[in-house]
C-alpha atoms as a PDB file:
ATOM      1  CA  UNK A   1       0.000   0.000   0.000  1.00  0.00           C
ATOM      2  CA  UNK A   2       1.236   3.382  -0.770  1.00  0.00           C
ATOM      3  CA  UNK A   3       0.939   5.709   2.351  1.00  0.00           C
ATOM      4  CA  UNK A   4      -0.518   8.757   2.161  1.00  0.00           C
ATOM      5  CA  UNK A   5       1.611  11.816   3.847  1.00  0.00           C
ATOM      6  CA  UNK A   6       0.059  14.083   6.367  1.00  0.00           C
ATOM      7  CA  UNK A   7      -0.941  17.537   5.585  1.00  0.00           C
ATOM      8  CA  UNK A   8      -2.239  15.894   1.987  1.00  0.00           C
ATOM      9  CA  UNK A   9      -5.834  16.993   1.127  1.00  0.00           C
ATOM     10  CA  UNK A  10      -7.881  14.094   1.014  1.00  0.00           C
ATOM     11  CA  UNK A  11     -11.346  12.746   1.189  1.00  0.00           C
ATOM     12  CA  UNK A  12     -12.640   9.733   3.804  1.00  0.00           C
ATOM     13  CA  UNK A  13     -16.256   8.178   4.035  1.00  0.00           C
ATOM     14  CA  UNK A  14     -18.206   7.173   6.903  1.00  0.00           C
ATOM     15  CA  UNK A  15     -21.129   4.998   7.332  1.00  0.00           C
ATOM     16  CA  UNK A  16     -23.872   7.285   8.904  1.00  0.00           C
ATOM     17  CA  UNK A  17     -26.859   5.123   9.006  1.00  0.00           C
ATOM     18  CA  UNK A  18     -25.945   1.254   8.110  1.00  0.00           C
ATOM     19  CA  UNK A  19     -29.215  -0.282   6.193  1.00  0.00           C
ATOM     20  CA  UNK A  20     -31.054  -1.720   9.285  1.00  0.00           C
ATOM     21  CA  UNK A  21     -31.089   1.511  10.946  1.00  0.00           C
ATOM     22  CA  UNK A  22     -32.780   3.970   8.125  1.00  0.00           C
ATOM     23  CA  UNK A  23     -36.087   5.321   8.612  1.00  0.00           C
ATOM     24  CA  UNK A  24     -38.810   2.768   7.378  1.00  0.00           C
ATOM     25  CA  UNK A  25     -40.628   5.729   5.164  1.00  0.00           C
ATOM     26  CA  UNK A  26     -38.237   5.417   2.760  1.00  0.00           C
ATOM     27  CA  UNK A  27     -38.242   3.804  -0.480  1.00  0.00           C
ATOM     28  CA  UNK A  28     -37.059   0.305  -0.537  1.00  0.00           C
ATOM     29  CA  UNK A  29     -34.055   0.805  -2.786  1.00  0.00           C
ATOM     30  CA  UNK A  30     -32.851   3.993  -0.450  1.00  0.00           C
ATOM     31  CA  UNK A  31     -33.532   1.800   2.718  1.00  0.00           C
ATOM     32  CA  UNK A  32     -31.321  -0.959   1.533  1.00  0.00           C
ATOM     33  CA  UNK A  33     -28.107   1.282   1.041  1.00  0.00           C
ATOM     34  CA  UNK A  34     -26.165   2.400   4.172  1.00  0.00           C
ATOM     35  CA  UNK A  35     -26.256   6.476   4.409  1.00  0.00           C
ATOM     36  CA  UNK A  36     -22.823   7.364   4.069  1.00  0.00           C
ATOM     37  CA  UNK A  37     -20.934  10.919   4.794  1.00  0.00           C
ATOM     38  CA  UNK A  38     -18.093  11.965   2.170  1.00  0.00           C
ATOM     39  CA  UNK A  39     -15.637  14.722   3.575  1.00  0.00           C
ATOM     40  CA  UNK A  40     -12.690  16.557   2.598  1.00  0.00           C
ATOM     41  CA  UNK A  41      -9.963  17.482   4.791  1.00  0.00           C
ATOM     42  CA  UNK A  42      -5.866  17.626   5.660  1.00  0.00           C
ATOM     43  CA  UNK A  43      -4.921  14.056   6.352  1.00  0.00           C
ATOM     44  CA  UNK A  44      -3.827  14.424  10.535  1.00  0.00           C
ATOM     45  CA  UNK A  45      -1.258  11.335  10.249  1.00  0.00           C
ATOM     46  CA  UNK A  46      -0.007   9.220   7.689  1.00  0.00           C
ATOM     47  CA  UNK A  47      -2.489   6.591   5.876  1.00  0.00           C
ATOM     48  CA  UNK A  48      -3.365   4.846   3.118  1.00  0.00           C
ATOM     49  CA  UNK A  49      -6.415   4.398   1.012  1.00  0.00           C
ATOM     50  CA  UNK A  50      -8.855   2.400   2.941  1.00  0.00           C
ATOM     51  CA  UNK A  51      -7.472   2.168   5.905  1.00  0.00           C
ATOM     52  CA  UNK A  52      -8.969   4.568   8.543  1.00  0.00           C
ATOM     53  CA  UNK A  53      -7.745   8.082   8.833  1.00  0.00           C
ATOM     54  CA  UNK A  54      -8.656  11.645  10.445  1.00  0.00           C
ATOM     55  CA  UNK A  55      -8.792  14.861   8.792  1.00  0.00           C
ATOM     56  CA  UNK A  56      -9.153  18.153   9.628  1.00  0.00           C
ATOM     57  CA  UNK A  57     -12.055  20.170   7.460  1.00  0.00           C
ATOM     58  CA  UNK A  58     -11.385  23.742   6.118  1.00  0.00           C
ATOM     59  CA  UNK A  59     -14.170  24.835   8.776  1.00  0.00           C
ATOM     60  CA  UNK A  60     -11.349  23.024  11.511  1.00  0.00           C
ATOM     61  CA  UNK A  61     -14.120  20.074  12.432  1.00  0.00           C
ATOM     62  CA  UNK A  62     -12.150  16.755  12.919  1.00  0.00           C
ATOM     63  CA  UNK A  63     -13.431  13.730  11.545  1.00  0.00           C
ATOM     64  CA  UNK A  64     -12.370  10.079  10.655  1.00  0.00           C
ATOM     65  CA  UNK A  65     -13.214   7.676   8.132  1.00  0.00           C
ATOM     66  CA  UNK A  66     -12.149   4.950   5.578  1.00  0.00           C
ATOM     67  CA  UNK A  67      -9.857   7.179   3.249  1.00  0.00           C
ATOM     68  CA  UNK A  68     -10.777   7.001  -0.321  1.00  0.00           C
ATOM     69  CA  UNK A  69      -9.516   9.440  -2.755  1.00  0.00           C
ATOM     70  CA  UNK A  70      -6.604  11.512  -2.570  1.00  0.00           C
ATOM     71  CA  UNK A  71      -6.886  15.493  -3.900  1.00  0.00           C
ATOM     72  CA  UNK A  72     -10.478  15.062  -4.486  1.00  0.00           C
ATOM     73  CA  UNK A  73     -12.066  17.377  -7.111  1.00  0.00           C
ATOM     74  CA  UNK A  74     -15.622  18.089  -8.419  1.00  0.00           C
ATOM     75  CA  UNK A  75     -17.597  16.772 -11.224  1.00  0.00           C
ATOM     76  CA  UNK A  76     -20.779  17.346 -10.835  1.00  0.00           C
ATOM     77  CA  UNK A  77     -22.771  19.721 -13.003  1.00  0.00           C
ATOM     78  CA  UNK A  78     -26.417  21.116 -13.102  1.00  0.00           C
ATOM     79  CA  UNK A  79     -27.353  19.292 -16.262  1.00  0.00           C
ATOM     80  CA  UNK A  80     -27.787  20.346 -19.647  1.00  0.00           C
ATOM     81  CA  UNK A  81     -29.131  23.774 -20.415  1.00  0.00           C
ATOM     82  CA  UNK A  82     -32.371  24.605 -20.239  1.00  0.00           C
ATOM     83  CA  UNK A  83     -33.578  27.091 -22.363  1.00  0.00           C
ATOM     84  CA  UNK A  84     -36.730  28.244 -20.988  1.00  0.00           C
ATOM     85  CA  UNK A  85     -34.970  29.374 -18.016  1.00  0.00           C
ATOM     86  CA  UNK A  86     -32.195  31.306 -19.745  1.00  0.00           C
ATOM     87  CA  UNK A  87     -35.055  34.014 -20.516  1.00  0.00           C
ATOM     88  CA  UNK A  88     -36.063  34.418 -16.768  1.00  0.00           C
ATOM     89  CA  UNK A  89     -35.488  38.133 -15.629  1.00  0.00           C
ATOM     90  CA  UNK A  90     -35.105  39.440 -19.450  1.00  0.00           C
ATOM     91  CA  UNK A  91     -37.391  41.791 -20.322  1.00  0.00           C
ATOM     92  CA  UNK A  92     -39.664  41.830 -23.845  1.00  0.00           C
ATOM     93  CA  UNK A  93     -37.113  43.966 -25.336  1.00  0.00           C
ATOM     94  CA  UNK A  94     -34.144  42.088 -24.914  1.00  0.00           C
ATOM     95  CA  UNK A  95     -33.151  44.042 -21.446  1.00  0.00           C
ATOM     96  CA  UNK A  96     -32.376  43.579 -17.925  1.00  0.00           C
END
């Protein structure tokens, strides 16, 4: 296993909620996955992916969890563009 250095931004997971212990309101496919939390942080001591491993947050809240990615990014987007709501707050005329 490669180990992970401390001070390295990194994100963990933690099992929340394991299936057995979600709320019975919700849809069976939702009940039957655990609820799990996904943070970022500053690795506090040396690790390596999945093992477990504490991080401090940008807010300073220390957590721990199984480490999973290292220098995690974004990829989500809003979807495609809708068009319709490109002409909110335009006014008949082509104006704000």
């Amino acid at each position: 296993m490669n180990t992970v250095n401390k001070g390295t931004w990194v994100q963990i997971e933690q099992v929340v909620l394991k299936p057995g212990e979600r709320a019975p309101s919700l849809p069976a496919d939702t009940r039957r996955v655990p609820y799990v939390l996904r943070v970022s942080g500053f690795l506090l001591d040396d690790a390596a992916v999945g093992e477990q491993a504490r991080v401090r947050t940008l807010v300073g809240r220390e957590l721990s969890g199984s480490l999973t990615t290292v220098n995690p990014s974004y990829d989500h987007s809003f979807g495609e563009t809708v068009r319709e709501l490109l002409d909110i707050g335009i006014d008949a005329d082509g104006s704000r």
